[in-house]
PDB file of N, CA and C in Angstrom:
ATOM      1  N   UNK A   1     137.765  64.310 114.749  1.00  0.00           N
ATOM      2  CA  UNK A   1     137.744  63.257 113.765  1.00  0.00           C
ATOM      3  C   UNK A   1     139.012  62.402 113.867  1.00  0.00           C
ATOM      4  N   UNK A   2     140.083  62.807 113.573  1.00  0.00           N
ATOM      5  CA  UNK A   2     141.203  62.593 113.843  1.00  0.00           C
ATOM      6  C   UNK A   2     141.281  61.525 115.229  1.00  0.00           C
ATOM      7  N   UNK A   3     140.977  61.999 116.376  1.00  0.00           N
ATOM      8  CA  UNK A   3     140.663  60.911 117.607  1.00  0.00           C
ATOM      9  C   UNK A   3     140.094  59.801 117.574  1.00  0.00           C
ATOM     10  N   UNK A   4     138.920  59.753 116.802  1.00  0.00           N
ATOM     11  CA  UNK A   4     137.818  59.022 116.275  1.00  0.00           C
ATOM     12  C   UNK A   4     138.487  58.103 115.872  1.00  0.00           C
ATOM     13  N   UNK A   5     139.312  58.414 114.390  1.00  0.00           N
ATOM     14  CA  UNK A   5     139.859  57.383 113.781  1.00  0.00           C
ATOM     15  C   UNK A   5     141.326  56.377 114.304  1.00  0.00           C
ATOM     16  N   UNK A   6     142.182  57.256 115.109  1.00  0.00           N
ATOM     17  CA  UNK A   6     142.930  56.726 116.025  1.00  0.00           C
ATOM     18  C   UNK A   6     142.579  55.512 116.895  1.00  0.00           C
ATOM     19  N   UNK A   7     141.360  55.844 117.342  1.00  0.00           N
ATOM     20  CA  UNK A   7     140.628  54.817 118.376  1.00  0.00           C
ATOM     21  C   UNK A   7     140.185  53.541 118.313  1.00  0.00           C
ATOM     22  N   UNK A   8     139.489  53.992 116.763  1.00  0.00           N
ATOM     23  CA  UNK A   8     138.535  53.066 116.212  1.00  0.00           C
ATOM     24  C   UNK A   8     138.846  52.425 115.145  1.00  0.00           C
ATOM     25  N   UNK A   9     139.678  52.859 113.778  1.00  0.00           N
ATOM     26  CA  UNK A   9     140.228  52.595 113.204  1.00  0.00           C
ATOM     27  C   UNK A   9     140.853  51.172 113.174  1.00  0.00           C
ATOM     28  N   UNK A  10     141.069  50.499 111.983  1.00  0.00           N
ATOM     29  CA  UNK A  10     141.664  49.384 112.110  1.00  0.00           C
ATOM     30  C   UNK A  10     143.210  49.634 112.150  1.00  0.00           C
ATOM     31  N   UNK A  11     143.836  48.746 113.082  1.00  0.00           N
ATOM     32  CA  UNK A  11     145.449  48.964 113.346  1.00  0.00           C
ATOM     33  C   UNK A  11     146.523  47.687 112.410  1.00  0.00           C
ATOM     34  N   UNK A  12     147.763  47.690 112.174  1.00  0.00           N
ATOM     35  CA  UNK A  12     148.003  46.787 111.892  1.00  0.00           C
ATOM     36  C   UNK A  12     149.622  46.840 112.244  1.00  0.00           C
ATOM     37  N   UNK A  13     150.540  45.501 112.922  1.00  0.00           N
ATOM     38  CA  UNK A  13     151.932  45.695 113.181  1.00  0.00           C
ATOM     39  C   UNK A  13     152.056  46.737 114.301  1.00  0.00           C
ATOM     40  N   UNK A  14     151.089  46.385 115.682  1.00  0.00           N
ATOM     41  CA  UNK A  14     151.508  47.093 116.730  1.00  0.00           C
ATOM     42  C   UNK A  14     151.784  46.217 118.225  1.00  0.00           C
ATOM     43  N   UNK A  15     152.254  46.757 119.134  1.00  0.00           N
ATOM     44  CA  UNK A  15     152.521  46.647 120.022  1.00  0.00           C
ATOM     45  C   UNK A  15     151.664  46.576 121.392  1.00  0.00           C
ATOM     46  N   UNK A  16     151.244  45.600 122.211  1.00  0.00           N
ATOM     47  CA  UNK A  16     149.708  45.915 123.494  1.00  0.00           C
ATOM     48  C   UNK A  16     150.371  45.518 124.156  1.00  0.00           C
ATOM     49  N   UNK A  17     150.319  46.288 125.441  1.00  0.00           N
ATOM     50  CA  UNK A  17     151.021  46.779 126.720  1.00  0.00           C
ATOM     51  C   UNK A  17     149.775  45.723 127.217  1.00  0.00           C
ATOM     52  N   UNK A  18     150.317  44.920 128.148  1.00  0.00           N
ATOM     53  CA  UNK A  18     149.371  43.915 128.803  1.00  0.00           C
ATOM     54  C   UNK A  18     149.313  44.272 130.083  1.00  0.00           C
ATOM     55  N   UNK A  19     149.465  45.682 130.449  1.00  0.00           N
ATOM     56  CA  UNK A  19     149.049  46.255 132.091  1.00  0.00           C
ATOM     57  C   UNK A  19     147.747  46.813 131.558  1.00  0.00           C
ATOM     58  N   UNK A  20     147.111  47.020 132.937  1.00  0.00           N
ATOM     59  CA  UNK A  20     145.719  47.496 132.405  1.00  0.00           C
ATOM     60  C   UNK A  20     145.649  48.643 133.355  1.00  0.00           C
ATOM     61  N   UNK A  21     146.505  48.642 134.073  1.00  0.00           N
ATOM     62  CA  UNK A  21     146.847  50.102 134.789  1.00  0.00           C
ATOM     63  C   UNK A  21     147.039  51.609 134.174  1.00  0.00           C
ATOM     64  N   UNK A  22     147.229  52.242 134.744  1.00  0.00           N
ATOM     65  CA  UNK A  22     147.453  53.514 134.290  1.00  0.00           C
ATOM     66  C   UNK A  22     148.739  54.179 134.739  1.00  0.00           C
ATOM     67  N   UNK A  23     149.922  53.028 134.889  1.00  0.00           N
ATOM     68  CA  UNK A  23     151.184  53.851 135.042  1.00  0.00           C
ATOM     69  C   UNK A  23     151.741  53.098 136.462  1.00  0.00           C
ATOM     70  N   UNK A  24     151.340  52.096 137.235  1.00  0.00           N
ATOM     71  CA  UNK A  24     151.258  51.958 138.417  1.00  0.00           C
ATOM     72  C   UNK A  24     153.070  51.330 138.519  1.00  0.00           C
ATOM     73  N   UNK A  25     153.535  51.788 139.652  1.00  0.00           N
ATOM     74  CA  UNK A  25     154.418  51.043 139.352  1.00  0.00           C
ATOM     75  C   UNK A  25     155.014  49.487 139.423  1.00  0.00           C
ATOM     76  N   UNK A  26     154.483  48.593 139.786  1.00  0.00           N
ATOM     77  CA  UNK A  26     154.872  47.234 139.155  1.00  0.00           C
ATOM     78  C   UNK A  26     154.306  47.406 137.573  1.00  0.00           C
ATOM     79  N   UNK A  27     153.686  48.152 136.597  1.00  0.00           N
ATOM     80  CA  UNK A  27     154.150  47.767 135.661  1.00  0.00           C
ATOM     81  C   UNK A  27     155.109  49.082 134.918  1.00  0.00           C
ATOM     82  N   UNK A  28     156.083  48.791 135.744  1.00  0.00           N
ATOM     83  CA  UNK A  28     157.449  49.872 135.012  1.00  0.00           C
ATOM     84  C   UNK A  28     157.845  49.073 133.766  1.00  0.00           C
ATOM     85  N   UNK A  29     158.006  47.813 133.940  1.00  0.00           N
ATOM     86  CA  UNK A  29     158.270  47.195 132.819  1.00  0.00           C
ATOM     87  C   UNK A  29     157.457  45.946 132.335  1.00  0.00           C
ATOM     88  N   UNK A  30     156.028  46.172 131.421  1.00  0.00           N
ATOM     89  CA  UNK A  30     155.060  46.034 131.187  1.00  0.00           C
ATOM     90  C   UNK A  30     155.530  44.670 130.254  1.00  0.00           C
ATOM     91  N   UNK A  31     154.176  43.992 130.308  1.00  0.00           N
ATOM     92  CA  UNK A  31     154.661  42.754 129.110  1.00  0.00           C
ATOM     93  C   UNK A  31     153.765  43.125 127.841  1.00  0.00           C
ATOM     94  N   UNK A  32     155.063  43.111 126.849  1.00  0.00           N
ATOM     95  CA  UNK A  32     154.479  43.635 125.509  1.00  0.00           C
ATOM     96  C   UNK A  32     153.571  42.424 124.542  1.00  0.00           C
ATOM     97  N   UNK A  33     152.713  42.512 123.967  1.00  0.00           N
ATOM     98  CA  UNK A  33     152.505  41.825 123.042  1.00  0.00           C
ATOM     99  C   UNK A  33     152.423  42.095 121.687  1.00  0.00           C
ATOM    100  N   UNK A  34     152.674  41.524 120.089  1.00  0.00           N
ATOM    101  CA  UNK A  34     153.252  42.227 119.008  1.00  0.00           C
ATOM    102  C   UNK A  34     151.707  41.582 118.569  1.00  0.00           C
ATOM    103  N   UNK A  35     150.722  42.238 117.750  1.00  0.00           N
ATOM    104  CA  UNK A  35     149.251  42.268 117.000  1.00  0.00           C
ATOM    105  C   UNK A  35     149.887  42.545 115.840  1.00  0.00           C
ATOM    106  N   UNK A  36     149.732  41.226 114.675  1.00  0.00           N
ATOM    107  CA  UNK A  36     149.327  41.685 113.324  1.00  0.00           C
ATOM    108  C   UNK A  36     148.536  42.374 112.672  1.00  0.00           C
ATOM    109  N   UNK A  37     147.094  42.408 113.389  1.00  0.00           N
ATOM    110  CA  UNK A  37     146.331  43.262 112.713  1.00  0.00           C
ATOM    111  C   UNK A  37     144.866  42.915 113.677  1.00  0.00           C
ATOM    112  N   UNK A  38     144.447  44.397 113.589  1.00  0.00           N
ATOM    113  CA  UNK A  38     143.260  43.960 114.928  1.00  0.00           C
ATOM    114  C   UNK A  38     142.109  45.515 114.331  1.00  0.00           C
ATOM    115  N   UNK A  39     140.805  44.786 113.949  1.00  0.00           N
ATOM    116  CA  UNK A  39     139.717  46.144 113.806  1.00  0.00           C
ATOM    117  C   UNK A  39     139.207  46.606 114.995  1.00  0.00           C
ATOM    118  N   UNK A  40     139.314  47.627 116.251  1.00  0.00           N
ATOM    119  CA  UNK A  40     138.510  47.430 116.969  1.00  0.00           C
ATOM    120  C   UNK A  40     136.599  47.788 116.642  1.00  0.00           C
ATOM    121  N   UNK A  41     136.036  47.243 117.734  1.00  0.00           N
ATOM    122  CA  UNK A  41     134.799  47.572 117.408  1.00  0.00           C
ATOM    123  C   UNK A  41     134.618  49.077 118.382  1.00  0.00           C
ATOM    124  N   UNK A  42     133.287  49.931 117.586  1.00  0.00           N
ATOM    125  CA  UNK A  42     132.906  50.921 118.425  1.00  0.00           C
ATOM    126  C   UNK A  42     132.294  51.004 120.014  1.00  0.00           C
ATOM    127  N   UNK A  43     132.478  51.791 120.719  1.00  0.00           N
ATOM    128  CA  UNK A  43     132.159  51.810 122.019  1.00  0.00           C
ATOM    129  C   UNK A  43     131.765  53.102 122.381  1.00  0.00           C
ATOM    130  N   UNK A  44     130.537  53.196 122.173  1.00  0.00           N
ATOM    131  CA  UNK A  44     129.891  55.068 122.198  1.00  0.00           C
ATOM    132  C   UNK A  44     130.701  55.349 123.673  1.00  0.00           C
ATOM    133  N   UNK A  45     130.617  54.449 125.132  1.00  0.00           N
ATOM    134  CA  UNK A  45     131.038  55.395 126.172  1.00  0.00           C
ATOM    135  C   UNK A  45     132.401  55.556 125.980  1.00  0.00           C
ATOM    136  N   UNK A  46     133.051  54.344 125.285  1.00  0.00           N
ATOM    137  CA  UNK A  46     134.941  55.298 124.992  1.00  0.00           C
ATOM    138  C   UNK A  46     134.802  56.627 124.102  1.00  0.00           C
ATOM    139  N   UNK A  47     133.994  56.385 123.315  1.00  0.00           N
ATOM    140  CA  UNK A  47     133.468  57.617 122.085  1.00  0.00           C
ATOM    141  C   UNK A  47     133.411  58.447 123.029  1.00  0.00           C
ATOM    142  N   UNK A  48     132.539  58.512 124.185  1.00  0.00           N
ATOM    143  CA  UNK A  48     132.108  59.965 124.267  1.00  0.00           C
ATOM    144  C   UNK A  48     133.477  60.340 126.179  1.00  0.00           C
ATOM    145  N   UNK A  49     133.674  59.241 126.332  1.00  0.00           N
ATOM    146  CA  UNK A  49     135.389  59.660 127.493  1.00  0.00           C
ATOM    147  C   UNK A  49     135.834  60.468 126.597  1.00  0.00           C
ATOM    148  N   UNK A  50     136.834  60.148 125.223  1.00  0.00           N
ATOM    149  CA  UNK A  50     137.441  60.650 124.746  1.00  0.00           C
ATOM    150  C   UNK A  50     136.792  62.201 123.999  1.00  0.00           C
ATOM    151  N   UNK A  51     135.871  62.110 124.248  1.00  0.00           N
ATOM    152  CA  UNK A  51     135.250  63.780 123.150  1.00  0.00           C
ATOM    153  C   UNK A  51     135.313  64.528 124.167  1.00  0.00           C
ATOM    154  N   UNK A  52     134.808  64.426 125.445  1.00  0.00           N
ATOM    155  CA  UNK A  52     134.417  64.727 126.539  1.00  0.00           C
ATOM    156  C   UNK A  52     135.855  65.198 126.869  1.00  0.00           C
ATOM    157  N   UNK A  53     136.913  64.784 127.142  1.00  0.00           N
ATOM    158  CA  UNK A  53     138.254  65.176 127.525  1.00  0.00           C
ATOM    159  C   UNK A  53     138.637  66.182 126.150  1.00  0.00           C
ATOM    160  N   UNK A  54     138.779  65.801 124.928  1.00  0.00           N
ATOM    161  CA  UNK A  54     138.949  66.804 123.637  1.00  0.00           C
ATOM    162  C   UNK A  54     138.080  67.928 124.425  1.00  0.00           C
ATOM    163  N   UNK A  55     136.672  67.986 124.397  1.00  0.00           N
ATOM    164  CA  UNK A  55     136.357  69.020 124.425  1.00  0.00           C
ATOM    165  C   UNK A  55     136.681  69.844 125.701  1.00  0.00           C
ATOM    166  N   UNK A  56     136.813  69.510 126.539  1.00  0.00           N
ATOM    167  CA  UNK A  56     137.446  70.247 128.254  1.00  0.00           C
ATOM    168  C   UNK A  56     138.658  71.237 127.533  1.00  0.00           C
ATOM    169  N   UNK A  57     139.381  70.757 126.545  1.00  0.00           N
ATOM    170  CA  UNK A  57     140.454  71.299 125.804  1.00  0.00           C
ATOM    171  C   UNK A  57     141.737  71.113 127.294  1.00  0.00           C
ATOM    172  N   UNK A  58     141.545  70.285 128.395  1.00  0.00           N
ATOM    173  CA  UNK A  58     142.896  69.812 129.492  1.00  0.00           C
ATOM    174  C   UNK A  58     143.643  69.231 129.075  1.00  0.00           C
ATOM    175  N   UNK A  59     143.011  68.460 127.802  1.00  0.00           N
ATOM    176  CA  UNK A  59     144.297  67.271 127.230  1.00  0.00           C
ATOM    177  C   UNK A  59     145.719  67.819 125.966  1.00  0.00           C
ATOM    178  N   UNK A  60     146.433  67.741 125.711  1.00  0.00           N
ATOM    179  CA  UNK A  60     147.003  67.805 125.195  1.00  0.00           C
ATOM    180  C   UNK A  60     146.812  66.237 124.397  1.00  0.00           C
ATOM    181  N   UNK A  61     147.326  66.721 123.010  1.00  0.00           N
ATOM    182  CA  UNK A  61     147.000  65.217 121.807  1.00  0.00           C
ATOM    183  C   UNK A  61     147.829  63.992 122.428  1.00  0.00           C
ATOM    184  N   UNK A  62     149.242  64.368 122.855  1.00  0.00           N
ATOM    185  CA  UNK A  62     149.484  63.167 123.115  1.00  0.00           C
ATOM    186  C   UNK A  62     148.622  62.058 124.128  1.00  0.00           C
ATOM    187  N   UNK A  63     148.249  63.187 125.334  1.00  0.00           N
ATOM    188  CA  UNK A  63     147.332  62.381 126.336  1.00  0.00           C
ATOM    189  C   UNK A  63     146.130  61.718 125.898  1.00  0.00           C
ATOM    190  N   UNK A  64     145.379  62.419 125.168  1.00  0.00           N
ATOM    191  CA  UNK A  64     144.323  61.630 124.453  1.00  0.00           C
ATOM    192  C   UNK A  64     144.646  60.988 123.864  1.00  0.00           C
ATOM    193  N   UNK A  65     145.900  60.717 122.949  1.00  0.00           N
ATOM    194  CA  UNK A  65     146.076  59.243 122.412  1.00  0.00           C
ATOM    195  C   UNK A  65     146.639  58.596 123.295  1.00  0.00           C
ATOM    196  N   UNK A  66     147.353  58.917 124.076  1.00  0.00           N
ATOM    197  CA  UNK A  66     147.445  57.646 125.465  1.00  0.00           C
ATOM    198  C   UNK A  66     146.115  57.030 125.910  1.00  0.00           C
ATOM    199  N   UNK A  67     145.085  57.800 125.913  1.00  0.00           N
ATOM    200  CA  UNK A  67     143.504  57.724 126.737  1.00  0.00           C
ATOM    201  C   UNK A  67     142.823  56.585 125.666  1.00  0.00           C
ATOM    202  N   UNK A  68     143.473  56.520 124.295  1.00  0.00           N
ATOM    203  CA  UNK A  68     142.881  56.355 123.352  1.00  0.00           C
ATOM    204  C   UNK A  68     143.477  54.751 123.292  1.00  0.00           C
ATOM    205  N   UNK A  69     144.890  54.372 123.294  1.00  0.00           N
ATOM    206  CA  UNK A  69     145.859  53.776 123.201  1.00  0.00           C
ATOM    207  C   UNK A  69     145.190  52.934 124.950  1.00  0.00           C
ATOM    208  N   UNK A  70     144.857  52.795 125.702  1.00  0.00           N
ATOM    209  CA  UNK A  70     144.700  52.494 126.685  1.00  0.00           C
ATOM    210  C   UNK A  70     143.710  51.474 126.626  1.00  0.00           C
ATOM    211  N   UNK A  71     142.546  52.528 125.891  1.00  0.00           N
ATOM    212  CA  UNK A  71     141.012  51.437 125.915  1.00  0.00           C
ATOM    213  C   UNK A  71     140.922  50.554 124.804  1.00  0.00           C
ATOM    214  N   UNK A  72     142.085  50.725 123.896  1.00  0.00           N
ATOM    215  CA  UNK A  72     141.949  49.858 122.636  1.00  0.00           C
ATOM    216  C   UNK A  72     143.124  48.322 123.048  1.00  0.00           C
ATOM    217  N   UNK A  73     144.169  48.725 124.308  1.00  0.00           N
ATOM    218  CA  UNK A  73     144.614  47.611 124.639  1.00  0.00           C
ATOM    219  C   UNK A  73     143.812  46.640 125.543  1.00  0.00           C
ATOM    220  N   UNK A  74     142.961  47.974 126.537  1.00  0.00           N
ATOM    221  CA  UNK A  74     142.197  47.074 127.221  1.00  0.00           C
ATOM    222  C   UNK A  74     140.875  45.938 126.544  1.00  0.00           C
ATOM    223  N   UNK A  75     140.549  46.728 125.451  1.00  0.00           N
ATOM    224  CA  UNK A  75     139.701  45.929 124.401  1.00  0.00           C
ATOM    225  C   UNK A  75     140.162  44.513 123.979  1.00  0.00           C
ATOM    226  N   UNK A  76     141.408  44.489 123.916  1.00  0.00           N
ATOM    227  CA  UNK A  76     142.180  43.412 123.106  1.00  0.00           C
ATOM    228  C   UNK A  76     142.496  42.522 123.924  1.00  0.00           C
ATOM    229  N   UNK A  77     143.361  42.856 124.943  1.00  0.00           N
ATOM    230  CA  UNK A  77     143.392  41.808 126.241  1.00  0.00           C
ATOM    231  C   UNK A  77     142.167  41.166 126.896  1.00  0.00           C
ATOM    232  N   UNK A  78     141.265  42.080 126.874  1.00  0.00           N
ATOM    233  CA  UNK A  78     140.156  41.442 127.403  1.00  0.00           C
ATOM    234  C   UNK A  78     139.080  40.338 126.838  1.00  0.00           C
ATOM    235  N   UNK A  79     139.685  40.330 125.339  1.00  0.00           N
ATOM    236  CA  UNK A  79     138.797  39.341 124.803  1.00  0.00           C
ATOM    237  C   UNK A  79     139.483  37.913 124.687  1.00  0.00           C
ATOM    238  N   UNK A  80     141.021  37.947 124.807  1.00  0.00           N
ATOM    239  CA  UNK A  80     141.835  37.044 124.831  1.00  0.00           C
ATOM    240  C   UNK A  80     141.992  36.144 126.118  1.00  0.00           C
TER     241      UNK A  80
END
């Protein structure tokens, strides 16, 4: 549940990493952008990446909110 709402949840006063990579290195130092406030919408296949990794029990919480934190920047950049 907790993941769920992390994901999906409305955010407000954050920070989107405008790499869409996963760590690569040209973006060691990523261009930030500052969001007042952003609802994302639902996405059953991010829904079920992220349950799917919870349930394997491989992730540790922080990684799934990285996993989580990832598809909600890529959401945002991509509509802009």
């Amino acid at each position: 549940m907790y993941l769920a709402v992390y994901r999906f949840g409305p955010r407000w006063d954050f920070d989107v990493d405008a790499c869409f990579c996963k760590g690569c290195p040209s973006c060691a130092n990523p261009i930030v952008k500052r969001i007042a406030s952003y609802k994302p919408s639902y996405k059953a296949l991010d829904f079920d990446e992220l349950r799917n990794k919870l349930m394997a029990g491989k992730s540790s919480l922080e990684e799934l909110e990285d996993d989580a934190d990832y598809q909600l920047n890529t959401e945002i950049l991509r509509r802009r």
